[in-house]
N, C-alpha and C. Protein backbone atom coordinates (compact mmCIF):
# COMPACT_ATOMS: atom_id res chain seq x y z
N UNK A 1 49.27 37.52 -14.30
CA UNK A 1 48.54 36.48 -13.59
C UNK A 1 47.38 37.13 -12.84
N UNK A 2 46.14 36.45 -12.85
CA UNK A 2 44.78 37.17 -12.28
C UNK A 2 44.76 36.51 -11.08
N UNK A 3 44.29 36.41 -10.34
CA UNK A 3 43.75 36.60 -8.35
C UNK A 3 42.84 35.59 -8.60
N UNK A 4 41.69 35.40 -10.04
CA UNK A 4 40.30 34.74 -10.05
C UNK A 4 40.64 33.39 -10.05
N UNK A 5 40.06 33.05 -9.48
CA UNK A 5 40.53 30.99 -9.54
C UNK A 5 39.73 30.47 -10.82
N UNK A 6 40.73 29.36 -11.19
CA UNK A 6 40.06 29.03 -12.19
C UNK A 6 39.00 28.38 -12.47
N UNK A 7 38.01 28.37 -13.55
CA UNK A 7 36.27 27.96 -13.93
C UNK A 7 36.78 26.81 -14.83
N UNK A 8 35.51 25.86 -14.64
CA UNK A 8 35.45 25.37 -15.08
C UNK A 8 33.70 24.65 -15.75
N UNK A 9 33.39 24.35 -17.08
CA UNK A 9 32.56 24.02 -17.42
C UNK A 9 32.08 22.87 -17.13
N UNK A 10 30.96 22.45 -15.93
CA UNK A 10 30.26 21.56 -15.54
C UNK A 10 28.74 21.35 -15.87
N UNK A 11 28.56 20.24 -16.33
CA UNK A 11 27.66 19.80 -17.16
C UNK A 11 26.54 18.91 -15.97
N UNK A 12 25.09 19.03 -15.82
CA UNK A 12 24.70 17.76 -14.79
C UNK A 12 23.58 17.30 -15.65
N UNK A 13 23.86 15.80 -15.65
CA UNK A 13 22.26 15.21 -16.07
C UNK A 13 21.47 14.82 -15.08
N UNK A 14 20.52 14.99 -14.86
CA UNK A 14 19.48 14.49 -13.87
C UNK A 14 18.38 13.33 -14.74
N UNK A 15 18.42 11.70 -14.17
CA UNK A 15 17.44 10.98 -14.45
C UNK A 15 16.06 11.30 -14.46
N UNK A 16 15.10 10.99 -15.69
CA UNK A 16 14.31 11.10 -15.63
C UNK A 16 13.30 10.20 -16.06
N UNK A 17 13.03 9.07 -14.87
CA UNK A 17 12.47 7.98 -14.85
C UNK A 17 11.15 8.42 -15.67
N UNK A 18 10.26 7.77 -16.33
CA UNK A 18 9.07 8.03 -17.16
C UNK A 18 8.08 6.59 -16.69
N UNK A 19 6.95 7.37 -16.48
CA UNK A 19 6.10 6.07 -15.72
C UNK A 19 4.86 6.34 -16.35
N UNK A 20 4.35 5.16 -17.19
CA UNK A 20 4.18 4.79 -18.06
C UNK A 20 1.82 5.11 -18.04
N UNK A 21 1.73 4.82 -16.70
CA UNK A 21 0.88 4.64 -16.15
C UNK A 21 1.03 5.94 -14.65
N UNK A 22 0.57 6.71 -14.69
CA UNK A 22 0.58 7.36 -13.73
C UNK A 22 -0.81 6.99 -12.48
N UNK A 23 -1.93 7.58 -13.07
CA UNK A 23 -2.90 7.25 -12.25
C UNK A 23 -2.41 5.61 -11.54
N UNK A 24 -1.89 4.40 -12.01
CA UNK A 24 -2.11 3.29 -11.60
C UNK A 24 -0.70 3.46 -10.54
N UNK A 25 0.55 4.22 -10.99
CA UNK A 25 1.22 4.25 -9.79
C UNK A 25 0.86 5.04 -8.72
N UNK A 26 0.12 5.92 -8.82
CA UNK A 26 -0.14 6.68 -7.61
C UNK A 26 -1.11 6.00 -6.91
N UNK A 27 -1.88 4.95 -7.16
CA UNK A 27 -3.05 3.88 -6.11
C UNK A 27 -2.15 2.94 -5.68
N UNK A 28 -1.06 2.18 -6.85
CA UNK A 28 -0.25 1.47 -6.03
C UNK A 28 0.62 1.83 -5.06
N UNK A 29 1.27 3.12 -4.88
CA UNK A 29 2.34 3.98 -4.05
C UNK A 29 0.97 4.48 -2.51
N UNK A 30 -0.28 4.69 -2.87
CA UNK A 30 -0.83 5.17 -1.75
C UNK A 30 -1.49 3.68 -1.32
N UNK A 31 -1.58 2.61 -1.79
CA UNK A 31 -2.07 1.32 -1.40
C UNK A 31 -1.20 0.98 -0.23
N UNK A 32 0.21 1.17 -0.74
CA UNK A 32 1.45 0.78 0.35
C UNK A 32 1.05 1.16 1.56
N UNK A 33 0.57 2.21 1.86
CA UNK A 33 0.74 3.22 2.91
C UNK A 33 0.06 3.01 3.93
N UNK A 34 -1.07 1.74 3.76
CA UNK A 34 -2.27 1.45 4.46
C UNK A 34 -3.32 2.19 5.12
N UNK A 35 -3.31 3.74 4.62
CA UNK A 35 -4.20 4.51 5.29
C UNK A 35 -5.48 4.46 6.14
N UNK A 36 -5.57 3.32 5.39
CA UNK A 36 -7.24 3.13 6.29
C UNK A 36 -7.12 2.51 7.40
N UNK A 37 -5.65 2.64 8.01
CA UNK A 37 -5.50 2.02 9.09
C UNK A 37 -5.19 3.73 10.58
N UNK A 38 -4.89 4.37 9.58
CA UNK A 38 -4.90 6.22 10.00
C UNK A 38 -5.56 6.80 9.88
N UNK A 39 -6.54 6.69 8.86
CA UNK A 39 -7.28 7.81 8.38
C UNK A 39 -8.62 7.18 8.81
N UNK A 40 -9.66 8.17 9.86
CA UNK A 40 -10.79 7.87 10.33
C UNK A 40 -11.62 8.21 9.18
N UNK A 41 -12.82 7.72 8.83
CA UNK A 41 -14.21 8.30 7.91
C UNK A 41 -14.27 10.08 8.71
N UNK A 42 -14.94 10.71 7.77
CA UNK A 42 -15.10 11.89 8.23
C UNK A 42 -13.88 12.88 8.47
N UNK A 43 -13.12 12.08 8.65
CA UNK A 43 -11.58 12.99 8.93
C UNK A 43 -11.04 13.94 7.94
N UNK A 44 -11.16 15.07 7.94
CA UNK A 44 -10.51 15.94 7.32
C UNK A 44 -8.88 15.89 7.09
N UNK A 45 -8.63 15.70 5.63
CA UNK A 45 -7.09 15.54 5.46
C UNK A 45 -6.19 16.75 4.37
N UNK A 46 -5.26 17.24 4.39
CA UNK A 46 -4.82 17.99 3.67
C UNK A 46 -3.97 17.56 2.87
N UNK A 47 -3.71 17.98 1.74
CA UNK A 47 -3.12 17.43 0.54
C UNK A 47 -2.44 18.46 -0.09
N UNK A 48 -1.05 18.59 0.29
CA UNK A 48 -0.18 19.69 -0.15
C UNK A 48 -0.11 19.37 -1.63
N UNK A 49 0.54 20.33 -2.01
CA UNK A 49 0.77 20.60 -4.10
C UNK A 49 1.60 21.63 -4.31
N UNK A 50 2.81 21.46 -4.75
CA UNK A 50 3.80 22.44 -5.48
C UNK A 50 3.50 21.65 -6.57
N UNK A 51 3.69 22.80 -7.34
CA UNK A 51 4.17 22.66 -9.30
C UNK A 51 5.12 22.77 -9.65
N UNK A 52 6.28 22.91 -9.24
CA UNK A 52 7.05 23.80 -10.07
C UNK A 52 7.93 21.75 -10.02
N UNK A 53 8.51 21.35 -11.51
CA UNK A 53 9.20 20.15 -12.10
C UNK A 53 8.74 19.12 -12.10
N UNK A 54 6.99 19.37 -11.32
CA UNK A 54 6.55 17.72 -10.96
C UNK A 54 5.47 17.72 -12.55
N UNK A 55 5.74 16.67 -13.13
CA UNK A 55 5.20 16.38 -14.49
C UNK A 55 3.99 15.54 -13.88
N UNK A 56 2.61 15.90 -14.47
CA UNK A 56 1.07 15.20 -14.15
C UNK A 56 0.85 15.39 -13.01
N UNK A 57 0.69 16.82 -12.31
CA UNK A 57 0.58 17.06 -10.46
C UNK A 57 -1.25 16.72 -10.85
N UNK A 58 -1.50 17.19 -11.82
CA UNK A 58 -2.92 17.43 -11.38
C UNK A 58 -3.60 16.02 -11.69
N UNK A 59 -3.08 15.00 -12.59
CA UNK A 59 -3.40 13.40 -12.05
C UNK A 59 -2.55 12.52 -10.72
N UNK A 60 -1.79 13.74 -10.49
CA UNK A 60 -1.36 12.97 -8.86
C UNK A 60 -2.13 13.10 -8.46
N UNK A 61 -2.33 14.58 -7.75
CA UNK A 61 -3.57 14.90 -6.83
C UNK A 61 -4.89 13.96 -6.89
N UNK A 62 -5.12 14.36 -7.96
CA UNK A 62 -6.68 13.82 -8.37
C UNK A 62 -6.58 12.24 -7.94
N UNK A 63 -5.91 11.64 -8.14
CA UNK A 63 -5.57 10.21 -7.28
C UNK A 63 -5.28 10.05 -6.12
N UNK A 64 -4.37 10.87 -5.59
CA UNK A 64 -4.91 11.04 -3.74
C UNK A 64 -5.80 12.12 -3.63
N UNK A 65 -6.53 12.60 -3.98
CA UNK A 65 -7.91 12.51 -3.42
C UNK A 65 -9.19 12.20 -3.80
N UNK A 66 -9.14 11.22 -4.54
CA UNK A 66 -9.82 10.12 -4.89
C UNK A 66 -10.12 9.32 -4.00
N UNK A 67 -8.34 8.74 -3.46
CA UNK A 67 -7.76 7.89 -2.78
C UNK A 67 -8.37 7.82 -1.05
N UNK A 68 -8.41 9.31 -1.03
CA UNK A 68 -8.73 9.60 0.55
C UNK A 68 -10.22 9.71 0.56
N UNK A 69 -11.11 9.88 -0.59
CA UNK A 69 -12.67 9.69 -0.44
C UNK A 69 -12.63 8.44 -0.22
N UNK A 70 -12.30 7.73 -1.00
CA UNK A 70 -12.61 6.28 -1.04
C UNK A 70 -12.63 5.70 0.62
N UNK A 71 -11.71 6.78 1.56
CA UNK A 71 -11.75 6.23 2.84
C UNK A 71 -12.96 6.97 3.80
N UNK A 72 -13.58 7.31 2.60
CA UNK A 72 -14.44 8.65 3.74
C UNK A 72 -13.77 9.64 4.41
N UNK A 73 -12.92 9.80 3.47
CA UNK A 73 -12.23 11.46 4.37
C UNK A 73 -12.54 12.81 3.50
N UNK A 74 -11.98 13.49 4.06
CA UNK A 74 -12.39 15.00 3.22
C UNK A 74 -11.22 15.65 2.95
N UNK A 75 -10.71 15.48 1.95
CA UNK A 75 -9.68 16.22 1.79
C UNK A 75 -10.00 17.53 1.33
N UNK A 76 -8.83 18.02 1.42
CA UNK A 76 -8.75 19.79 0.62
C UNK A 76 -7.27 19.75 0.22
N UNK A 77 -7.29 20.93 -0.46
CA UNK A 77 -5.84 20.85 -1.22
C UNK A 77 -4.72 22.10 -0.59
N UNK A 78 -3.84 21.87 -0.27
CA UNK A 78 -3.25 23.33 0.43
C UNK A 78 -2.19 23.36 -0.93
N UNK A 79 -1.68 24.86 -0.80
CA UNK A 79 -0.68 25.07 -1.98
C UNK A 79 0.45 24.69 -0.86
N UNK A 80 1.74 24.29 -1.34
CA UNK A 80 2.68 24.47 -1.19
C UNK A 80 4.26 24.91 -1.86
N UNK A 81 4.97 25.54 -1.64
CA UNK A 81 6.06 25.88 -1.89
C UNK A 81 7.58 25.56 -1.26
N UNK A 82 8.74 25.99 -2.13
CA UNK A 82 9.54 25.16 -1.55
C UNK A 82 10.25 26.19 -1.21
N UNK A 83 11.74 26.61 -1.34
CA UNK A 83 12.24 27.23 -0.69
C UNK A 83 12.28 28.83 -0.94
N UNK A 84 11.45 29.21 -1.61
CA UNK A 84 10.96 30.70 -1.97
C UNK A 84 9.32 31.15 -1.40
């Protein structure tokens, strides 16, 4: 008899919703948000970005900051990372 506890083979699926229209959800998801009720003209805003599992980052982005000209702001893009 061994000391090692016993293993077992675990399997995980993770959903992976598919959206069909990206650019049009990311104006409807930042429409919600009412920014132009926060965000002054001229206001400099930052716009974080990790890559790593997000599928179309660079038509996210490009839609919020589209999104944030459209209010007269200035965005820039900061990198971000997650737990490394």
């Amino acid at each position: 008899m061994s000391n090692y506890p016993e293993i077992f083979r675990v399997r995980q699926h993770f959903e992976a919703p598919r959206i069909d229209d990206v650019p049009g959800e990311v104006a409807a998801q930042l429409a919600r948000l009412n920014l132009r009720e926060r965000i002054q003209p001229g206001q400099t805003v930052a716009v974080t970005a990790g890559s790593r599992g997000i599928a179309n980052i660079a038509v996210i982005i490009k839609g919020i900051v589209d999104h944030l000209k459209s209010l007269d702001a200035q965005p820039f893009i900061v990198p971000a990372m997650g737990s490394h």
